[in-house]
C-alpha atoms as a PDB file:
ATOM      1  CA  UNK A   1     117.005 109.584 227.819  1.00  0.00           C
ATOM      2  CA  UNK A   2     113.196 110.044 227.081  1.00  0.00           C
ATOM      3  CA  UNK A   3     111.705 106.831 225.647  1.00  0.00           C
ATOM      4  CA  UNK A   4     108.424 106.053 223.814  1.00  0.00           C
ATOM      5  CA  UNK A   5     106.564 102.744 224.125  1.00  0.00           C
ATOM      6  CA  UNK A   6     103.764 101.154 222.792  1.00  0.00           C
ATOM      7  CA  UNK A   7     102.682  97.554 224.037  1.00  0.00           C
ATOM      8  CA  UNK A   8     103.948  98.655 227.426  1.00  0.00           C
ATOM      9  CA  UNK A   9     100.546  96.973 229.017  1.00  0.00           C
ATOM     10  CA  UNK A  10     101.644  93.126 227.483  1.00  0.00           C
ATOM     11  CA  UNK A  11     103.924  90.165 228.984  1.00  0.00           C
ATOM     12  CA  UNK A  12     107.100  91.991 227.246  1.00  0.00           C
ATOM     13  CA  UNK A  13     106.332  95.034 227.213  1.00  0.00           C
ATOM     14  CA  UNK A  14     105.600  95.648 231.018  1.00  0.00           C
ATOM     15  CA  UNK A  15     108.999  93.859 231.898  1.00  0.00           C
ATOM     16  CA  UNK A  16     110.333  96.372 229.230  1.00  0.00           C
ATOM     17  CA  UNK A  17     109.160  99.388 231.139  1.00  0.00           C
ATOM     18  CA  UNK A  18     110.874  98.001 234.158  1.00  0.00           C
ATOM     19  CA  UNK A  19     114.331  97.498 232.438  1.00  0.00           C
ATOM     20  CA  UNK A  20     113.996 101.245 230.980  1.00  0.00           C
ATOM     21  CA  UNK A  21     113.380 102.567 234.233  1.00  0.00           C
ATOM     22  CA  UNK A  22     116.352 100.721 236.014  1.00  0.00           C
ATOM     23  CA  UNK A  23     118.610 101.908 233.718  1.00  0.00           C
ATOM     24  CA  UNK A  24     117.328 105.680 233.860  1.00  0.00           C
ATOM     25  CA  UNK A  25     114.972 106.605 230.859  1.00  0.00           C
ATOM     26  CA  UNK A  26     112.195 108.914 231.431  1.00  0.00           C
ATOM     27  CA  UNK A  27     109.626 106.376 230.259  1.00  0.00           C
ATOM     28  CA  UNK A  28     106.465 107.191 227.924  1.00  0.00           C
ATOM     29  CA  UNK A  29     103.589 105.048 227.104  1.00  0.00           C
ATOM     30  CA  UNK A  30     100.648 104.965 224.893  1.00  0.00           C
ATOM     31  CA  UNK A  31      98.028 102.843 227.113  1.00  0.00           C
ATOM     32  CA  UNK A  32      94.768 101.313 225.517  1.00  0.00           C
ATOM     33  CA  UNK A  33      92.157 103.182 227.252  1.00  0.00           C
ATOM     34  CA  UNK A  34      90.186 100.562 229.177  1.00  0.00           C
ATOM     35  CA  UNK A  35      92.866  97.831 228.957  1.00  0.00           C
ATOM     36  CA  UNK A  36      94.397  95.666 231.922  1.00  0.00           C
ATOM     37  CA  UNK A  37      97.339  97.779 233.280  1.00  0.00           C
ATOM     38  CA  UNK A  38      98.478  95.320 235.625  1.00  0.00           C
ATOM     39  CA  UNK A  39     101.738  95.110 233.875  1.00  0.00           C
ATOM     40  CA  UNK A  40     102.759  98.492 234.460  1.00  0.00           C
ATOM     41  CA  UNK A  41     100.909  99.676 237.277  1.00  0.00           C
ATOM     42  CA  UNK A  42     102.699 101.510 240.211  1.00  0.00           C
ATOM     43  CA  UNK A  43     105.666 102.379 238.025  1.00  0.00           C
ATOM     44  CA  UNK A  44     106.903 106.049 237.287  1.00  0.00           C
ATOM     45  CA  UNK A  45     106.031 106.389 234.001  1.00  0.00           C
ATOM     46  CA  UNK A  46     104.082 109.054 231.575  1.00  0.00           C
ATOM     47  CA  UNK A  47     100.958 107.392 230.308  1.00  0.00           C
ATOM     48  CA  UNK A  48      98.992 108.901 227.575  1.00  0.00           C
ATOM     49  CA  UNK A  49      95.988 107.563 226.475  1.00  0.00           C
ATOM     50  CA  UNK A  50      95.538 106.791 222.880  1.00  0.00           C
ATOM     51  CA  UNK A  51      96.093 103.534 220.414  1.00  0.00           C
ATOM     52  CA  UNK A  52      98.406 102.997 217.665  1.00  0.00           C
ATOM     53  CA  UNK A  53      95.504 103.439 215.313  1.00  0.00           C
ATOM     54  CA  UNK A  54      95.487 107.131 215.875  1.00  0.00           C
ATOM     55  CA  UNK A  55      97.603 109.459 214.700  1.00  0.00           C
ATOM     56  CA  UNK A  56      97.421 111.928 216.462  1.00  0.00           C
ATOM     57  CA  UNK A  57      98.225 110.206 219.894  1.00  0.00           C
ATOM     58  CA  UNK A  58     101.288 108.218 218.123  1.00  0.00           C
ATOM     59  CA  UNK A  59     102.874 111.522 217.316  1.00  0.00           C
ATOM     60  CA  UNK A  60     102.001 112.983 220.808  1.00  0.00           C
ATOM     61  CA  UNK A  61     103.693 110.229 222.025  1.00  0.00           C
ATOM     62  CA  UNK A  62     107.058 110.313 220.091  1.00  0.00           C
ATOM     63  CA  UNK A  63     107.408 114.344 220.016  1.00  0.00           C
ATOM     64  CA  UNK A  64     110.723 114.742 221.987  1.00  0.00           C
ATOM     65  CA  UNK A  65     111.389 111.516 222.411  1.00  0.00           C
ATOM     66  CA  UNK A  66     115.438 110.059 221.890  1.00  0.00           C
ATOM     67  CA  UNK A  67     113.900 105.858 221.565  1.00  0.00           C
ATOM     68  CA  UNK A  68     111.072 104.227 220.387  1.00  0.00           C
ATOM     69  CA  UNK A  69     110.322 100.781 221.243  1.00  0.00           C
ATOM     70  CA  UNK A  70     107.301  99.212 219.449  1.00  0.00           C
ATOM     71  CA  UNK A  71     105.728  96.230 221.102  1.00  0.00           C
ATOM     72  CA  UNK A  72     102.169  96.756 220.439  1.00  0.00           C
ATOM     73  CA  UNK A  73      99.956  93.976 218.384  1.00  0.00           C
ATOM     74  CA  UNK A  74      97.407  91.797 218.608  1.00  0.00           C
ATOM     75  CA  UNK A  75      99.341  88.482 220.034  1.00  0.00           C
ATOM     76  CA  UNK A  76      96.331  86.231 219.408  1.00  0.00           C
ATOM     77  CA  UNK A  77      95.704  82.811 217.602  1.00  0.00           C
ATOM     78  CA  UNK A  78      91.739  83.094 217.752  1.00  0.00           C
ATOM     79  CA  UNK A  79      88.714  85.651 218.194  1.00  0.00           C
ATOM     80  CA  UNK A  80      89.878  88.587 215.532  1.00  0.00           C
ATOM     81  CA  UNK A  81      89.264  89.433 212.534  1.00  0.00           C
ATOM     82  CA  UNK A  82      91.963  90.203 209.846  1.00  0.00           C
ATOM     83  CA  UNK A  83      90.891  93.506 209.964  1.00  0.00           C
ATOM     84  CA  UNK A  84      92.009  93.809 213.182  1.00  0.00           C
ATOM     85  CA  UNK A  85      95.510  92.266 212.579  1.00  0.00           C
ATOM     86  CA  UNK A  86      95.452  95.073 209.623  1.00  0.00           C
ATOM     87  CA  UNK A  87      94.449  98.203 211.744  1.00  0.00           C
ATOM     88  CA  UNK A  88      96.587  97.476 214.667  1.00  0.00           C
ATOM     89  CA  UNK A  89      99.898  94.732 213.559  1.00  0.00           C
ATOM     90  CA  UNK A  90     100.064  96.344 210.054  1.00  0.00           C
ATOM     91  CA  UNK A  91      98.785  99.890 209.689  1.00  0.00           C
ATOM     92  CA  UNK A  92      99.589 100.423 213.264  1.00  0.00           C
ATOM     93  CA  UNK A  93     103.292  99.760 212.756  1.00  0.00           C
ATOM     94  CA  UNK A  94     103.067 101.854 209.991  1.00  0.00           C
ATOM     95  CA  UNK A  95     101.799 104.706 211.615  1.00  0.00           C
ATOM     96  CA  UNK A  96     104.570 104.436 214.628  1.00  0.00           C
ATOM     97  CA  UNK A  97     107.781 103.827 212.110  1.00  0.00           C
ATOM     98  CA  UNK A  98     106.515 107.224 209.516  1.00  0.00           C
ATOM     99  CA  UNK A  99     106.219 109.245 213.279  1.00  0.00           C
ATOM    100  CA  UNK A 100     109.694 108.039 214.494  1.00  0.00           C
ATOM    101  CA  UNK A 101     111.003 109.063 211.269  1.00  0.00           C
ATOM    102  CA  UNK A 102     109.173 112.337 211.072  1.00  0.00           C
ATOM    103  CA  UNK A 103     110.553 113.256 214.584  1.00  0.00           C
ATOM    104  CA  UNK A 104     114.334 112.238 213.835  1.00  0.00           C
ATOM    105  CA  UNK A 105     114.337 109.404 216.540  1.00  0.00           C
ATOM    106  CA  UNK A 106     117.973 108.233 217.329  1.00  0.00           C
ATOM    107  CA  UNK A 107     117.192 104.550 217.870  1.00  0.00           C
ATOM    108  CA  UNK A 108     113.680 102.625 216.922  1.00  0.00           C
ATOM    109  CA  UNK A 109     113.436  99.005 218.024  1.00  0.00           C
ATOM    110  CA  UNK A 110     110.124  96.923 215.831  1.00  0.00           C
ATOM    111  CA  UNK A 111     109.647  93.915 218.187  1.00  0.00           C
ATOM    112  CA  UNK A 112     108.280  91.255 215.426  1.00  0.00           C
ATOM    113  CA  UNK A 113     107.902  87.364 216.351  1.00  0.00           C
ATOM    114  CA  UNK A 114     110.238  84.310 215.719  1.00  0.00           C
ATOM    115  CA  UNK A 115     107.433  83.229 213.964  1.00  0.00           C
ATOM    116  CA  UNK A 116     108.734  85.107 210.377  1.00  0.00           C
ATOM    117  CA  UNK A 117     111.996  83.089 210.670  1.00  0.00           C
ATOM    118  CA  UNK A 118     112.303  80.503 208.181  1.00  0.00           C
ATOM    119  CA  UNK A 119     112.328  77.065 209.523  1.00  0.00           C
ATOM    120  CA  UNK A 120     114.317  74.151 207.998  1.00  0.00           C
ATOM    121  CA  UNK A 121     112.767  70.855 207.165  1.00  0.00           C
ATOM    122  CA  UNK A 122     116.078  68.951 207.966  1.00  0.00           C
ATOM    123  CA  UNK A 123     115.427  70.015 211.393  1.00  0.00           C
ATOM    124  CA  UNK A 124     118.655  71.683 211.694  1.00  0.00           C
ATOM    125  CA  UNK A 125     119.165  75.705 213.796  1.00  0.00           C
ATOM    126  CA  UNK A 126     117.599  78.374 212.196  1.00  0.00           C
ATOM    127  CA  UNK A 127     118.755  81.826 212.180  1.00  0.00           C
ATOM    128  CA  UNK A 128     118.161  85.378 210.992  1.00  0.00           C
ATOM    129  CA  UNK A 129     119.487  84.503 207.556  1.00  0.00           C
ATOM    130  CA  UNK A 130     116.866  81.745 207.036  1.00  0.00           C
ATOM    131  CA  UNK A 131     113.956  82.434 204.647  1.00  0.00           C
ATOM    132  CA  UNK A 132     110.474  82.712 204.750  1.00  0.00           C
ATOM    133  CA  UNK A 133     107.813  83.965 202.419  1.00  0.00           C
ATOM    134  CA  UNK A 134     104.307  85.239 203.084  1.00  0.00           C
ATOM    135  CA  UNK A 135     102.846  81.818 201.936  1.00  0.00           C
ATOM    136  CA  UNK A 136     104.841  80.360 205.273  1.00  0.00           C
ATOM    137  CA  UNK A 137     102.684  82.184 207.469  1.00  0.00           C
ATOM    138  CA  UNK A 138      99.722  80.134 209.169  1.00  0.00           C
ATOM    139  CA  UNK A 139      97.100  82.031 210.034  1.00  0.00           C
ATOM    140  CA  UNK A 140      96.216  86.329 210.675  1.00  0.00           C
ATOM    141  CA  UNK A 141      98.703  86.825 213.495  1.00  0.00           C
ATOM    142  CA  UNK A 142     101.871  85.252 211.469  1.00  0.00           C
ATOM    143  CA  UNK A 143     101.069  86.988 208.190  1.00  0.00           C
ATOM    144  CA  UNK A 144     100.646  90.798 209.972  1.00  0.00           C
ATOM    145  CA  UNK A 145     103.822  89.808 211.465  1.00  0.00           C
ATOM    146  CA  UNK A 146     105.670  89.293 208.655  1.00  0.00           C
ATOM    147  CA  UNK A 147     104.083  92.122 207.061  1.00  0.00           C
ATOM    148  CA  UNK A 148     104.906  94.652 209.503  1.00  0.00           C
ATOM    149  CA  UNK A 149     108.668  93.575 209.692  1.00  0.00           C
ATOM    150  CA  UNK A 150     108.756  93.817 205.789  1.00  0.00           C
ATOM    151  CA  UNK A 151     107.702  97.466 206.851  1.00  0.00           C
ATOM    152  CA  UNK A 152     110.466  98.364 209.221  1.00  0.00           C
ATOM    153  CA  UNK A 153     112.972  97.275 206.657  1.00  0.00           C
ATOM    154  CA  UNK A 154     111.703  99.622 204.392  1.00  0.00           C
ATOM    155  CA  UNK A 155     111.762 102.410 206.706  1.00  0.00           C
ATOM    156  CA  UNK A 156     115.433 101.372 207.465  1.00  0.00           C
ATOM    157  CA  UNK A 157     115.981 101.524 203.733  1.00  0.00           C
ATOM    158  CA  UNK A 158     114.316 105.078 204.205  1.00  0.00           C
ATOM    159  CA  UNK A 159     116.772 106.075 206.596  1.00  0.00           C
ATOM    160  CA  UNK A 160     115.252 105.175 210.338  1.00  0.00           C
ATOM    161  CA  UNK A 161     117.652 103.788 212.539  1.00  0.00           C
ATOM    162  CA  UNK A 162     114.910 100.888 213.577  1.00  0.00           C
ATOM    163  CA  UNK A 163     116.373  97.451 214.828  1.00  0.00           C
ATOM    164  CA  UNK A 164     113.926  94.255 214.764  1.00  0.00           C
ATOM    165  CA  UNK A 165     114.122  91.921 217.855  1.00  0.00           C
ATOM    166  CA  UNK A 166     112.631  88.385 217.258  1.00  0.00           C
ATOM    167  CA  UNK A 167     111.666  86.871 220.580  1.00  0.00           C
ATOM    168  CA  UNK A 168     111.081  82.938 220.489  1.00  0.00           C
ATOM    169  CA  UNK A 169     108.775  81.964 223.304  1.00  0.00           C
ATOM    170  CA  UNK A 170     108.893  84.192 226.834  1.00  0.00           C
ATOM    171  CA  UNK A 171     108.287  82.560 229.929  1.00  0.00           C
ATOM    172  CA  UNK A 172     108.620  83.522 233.454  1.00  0.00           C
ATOM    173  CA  UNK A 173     106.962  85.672 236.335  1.00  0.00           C
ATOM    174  CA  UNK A 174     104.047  88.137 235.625  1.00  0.00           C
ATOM    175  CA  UNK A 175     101.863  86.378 232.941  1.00  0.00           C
ATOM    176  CA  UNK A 176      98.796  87.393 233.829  1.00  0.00           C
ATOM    177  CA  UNK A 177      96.525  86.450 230.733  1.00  0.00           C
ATOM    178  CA  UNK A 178      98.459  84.633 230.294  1.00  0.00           C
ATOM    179  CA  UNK A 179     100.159  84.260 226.764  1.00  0.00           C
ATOM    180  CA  UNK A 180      99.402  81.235 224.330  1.00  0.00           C
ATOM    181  CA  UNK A 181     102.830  80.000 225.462  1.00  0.00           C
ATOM    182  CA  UNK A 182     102.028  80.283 229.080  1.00  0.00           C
ATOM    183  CA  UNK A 183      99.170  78.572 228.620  1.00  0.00           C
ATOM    184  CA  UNK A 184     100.384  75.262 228.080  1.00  0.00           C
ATOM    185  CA  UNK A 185     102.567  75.438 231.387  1.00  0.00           C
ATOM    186  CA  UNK A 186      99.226  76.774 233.348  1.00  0.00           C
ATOM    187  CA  UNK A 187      97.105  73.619 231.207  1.00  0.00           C
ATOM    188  CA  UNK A 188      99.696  71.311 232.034  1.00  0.00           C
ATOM    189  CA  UNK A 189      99.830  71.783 235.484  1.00  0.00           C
ATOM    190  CA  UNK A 190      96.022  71.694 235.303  1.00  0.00           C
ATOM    191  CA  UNK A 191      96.026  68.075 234.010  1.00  0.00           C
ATOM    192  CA  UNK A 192      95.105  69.461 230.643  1.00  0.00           C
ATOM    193  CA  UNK A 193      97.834  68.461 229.025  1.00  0.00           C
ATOM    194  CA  UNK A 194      97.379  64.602 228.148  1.00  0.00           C
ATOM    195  CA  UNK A 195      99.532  64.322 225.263  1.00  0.00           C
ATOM    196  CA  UNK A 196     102.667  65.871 223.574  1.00  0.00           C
ATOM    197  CA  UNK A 197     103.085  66.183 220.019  1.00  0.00           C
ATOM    198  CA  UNK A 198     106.866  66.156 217.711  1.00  0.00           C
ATOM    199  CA  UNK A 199     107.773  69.621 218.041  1.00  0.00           C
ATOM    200  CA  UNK A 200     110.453  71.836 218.777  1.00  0.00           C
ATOM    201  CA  UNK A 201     110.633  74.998 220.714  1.00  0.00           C
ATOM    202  CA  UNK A 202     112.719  77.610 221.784  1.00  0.00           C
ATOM    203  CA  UNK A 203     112.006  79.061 224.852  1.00  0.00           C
ATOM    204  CA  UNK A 204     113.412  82.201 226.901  1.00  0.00           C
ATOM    205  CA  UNK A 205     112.902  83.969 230.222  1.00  0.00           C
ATOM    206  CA  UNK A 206     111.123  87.395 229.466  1.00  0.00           C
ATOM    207  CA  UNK A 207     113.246  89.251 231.726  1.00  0.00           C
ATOM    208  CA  UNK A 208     116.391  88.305 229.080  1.00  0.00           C
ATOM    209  CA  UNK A 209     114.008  89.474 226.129  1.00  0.00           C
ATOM    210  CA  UNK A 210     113.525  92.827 228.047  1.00  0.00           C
ATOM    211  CA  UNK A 211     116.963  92.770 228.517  1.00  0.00           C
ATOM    212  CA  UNK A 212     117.726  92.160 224.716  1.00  0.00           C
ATOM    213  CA  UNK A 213     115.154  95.178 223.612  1.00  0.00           C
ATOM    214  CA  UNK A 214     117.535  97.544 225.279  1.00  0.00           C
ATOM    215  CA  UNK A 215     120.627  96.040 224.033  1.00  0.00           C
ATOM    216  CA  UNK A 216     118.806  95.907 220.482  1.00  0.00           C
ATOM    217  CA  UNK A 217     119.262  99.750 221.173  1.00  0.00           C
ATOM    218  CA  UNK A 218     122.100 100.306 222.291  1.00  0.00           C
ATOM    219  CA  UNK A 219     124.542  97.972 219.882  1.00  0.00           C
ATOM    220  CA  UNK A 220     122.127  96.541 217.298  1.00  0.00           C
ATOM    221  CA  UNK A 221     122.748  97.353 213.660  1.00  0.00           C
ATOM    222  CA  UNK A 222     119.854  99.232 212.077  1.00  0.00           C
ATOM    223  CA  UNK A 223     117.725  97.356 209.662  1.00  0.00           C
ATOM    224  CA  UNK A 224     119.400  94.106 211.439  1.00  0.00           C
ATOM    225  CA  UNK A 225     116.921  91.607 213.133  1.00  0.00           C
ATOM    226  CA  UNK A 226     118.119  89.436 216.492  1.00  0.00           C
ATOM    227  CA  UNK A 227     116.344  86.254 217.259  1.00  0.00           C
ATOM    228  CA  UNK A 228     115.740  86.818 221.399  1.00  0.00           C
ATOM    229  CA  UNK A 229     116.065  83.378 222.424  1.00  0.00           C
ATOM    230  CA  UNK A 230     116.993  80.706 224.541  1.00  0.00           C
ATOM    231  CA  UNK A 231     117.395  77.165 224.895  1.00  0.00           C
ATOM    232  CA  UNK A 232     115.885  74.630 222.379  1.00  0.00           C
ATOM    233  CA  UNK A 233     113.807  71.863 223.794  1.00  0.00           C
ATOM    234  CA  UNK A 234     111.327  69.001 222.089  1.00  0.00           C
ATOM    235  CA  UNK A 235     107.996  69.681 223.373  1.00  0.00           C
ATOM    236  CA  UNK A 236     108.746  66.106 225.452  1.00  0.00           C
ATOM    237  CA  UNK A 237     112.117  67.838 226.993  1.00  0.00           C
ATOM    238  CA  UNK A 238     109.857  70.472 227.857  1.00  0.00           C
ATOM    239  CA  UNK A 239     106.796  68.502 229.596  1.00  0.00           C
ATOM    240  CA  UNK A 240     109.492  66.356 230.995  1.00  0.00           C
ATOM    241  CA  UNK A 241     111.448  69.148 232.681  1.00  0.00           C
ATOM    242  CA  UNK A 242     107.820  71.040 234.004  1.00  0.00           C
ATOM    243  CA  UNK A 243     107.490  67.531 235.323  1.00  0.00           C
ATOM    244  CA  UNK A 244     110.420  67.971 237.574  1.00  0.00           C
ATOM    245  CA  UNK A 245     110.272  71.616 238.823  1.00  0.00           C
ATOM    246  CA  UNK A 246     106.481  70.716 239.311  1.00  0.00           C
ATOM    247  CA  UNK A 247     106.578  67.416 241.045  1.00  0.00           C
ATOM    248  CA  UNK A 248     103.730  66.384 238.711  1.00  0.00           C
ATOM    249  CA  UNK A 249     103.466  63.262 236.410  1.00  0.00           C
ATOM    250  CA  UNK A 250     105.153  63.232 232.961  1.00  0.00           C
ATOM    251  CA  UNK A 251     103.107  63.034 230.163  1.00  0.00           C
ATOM    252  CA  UNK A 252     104.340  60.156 228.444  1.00  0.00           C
ATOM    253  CA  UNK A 253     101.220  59.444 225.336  1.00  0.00           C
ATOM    254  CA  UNK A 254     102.313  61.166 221.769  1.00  0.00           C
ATOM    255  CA  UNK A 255      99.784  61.920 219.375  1.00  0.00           C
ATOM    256  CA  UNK A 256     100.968  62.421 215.524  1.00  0.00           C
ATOM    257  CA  UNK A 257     100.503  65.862 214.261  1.00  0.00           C
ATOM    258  CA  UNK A 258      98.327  64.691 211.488  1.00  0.00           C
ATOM    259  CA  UNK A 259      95.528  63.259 214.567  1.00  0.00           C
ATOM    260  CA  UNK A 260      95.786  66.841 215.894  1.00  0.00           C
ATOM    261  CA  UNK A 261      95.350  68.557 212.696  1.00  0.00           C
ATOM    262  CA  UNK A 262      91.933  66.800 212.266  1.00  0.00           C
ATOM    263  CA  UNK A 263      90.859  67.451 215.397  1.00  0.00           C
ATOM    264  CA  UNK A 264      91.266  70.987 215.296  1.00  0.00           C
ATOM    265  CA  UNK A 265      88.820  71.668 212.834  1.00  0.00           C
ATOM    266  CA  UNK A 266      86.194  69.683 215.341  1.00  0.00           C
ATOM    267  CA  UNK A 267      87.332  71.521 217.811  1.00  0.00           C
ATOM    268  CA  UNK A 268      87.083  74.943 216.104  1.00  0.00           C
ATOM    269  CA  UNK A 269      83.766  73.881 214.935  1.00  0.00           C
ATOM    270  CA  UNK A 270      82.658  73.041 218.737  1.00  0.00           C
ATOM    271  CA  UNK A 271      83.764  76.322 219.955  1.00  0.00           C
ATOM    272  CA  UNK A 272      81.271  77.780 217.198  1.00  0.00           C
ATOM    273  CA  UNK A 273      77.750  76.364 218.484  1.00  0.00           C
ATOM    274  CA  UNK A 274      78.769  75.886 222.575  1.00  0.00           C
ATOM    275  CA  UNK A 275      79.074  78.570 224.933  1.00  0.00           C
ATOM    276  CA  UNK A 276      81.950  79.724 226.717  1.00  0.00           C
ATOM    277  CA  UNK A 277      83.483  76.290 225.242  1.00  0.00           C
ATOM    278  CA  UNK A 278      87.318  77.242 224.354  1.00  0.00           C
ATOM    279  CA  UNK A 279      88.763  75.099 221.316  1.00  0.00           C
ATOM    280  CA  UNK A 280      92.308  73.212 222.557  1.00  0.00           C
ATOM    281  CA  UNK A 281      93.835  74.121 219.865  1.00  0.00           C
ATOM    282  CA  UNK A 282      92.356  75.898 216.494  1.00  0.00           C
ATOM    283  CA  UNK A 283      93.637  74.871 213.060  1.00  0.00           C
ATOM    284  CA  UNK A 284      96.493  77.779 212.567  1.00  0.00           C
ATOM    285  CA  UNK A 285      97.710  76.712 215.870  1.00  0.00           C
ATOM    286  CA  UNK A 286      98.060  72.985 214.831  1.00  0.00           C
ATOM    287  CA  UNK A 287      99.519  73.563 211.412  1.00  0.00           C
ATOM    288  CA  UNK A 288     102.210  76.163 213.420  1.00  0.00           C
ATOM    289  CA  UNK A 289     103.169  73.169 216.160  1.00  0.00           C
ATOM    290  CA  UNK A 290     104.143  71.011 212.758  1.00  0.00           C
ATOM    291  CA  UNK A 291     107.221  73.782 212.320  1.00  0.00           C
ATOM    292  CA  UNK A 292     110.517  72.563 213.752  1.00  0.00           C
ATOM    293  CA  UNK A 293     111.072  76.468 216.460  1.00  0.00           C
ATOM    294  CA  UNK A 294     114.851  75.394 217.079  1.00  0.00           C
ATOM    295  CA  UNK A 295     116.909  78.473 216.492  1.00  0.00           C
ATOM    296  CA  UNK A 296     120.261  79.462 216.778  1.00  0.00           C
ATOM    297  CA  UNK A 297     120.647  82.771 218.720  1.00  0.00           C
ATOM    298  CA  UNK A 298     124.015  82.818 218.580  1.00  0.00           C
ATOM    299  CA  UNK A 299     124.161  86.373 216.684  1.00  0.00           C
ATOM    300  CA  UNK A 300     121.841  88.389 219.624  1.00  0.00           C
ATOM    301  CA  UNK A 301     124.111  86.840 222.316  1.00  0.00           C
ATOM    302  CA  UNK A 302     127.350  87.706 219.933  1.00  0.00           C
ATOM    303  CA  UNK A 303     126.352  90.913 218.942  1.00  0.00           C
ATOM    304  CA  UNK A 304     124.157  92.127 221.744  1.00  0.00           C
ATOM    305  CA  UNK A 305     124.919  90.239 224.809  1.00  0.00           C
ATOM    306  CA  UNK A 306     121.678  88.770 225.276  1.00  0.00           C
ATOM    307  CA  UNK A 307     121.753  86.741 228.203  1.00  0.00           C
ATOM    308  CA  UNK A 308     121.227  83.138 229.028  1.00  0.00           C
ATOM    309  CA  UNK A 309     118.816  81.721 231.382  1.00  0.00           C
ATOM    310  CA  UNK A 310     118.687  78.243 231.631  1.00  0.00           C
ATOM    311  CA  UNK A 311     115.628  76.703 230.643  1.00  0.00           C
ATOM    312  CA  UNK A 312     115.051  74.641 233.896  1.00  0.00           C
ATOM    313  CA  UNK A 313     115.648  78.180 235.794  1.00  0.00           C
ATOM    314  CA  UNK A 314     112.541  79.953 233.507  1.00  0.00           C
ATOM    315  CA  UNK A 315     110.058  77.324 234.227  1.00  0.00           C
ATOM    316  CA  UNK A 316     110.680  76.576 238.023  1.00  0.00           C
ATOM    317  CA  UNK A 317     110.056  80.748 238.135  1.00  0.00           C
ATOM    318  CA  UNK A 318     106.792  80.410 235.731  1.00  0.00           C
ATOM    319  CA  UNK A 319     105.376  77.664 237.599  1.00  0.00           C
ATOM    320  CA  UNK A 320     106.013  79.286 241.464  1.00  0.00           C
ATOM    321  CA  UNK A 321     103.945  82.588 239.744  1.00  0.00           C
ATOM    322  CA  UNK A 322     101.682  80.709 238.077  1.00  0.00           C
ATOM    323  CA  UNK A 323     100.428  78.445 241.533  1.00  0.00           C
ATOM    324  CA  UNK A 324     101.237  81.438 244.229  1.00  0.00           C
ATOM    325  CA  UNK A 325      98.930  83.641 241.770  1.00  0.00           C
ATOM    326  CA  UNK A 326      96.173  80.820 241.480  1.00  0.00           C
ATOM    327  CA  UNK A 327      96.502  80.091 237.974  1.00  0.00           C
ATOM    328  CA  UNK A 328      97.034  76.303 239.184  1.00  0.00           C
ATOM    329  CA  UNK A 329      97.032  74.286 242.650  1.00  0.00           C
END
């Protein structure tokens, strides 16, 4: 089996590669010239040099090819443009779905973001069912998201057999930038974390969201999207149990949401005029931890067999990587 990847250089993607390769693809994968390849260095894989904004190295890529699995986007809160959300979430996806269906792909799976799923103000599970509109999306990287999944259903109604996987929040070994989710275990366990706010998340080892892109292959139903998640935690069930694996002090202040909202914008606006200063938190990131993230997965593990590593289990992992690879003491 002879599989095409984009994104194969991110937190997901890399741990992707590795799950293709144990289970005996002949692995392809369009690589960012000049980007960090620490994900997917050392491993027997075809690399071709290109970017999903080119045509010409997208088709390259999926000629002869039986999968495609398309991880690549901008994952960012801060520092772009829309027009780069455009050119690489939106047009980018665009470009990969019309060459998988040019090319008669057997299987495409469009990795998209929890963060289209509807939410419910009751505070009650989620799921796949549960709506959302484009006026739901804070911020660049939520709206290309949802924009690009509206995409791959179309090109399911068009006849691609493309899958979307939904991951929640992946955690574990080998963040290297790391992602805005690893960042608040590698800020908490650098005493940046003073305070918690009322949230809920959802959180899941990466390995099991690797594990759930193949399975989204294999048995998903095309034009069908799987939430990849795990176990749902308050963001003080979280801190609490990063607290134990860590041996460092809870964080016991709350702040409301509303205190955190304001200070975004000062914060956003500090980041502006002083060098090298990096906002906490910008203002689509505090309107986004407002959102209830509790889902219920129950239709990936059903369906799909996505498995289930306990919460407890992901973060005693991330935070050994995180201090033997000097992200924290």
């Amino acid at each position: 089996m002879r599989t095409f990847i984009t994104g194969a250089t991110g937190f997901i993607g890399g741990a992707v590669v590795r799950r293709l390769l144990e289970a005996g693809h002949e692995v392809r994968a369009l690589v960012l010239p000049g980007c960090d390849t620490r994900y997917i260095d050392g491993l027997a894989i075809e690399r071709i040099d290109g970017d999903v904004r080119d045509n010409e190295s997208v088709q390259h890529g999926v000629a002869g090819c039986d999968w495609v699995l398309h991880l690549a986007a901008i994952y960012s809160f801060r520092g772009h443009p829309w027009e780069d959300f455009q050119q690489v979430n939106i047009e980018g996806t665009q470009r990969v779905l019309r060459a998988a269906l040019n090319e008669g792909v057997k299987r495409v799976v469009h990795t998209s973001s929890v963060i289209t799923v509807g939410v419910n103000d009751d505070r009650s599970l989620a799921n796949e069912e549960t709506s959302s509109t484009l006026a739901d999306m804070y911020g660049y990287y939520a709206r290309s998201k949802f924009l690009s999944e509206e995409l791959a259903r179309d090109f399911a109604r068009q006849g691609l057999p493309v899958v979307i996987v939904n991951p929640t929040s992946p955690m574990g070994e080998g963040d290297y930038r790391p992602t805005p989710t690893g960042r608040i275990i590698v800020d908490y366990l650098n005493g940046r974390m003073p305070a918690y706010v009322d949230t809920g998340i959802n959180i899941v080892d990466v390995e099991d969201v690797a594990t759930g892109h193949l399975l989204a292959a294999e048995r998903g139903r095309v034009g069908e999207r799987y939430i990849l998640g795990g176990e749902n935690l308050t963001l003080k069930e979280f801190l609490d149990t990063l607290s134990e694996v860590s041996g460092l002090p809870p964080v016991r202040m709350k702040v409301p949401s509303a205190v955190v909202k304001a200070w975004s914008y000062v914060d956003a606006a500090l980041g502006r005029v002083i060098p090298r200063y990096t906002p906490w938190a910008t203002p689509e990131e505090a309107r986004q931890s407002n959102k209830w993230m509790h889902f219920d997965v129950s239709k990936a593990t059903t369906e799909l067999g996505l498995p289930q590593t306990p919460a407890r289990e992901i973060l005693r992992k991330a935070v050994a990587w995180y201090r033997a690879n000097g992200y924290a003491p």
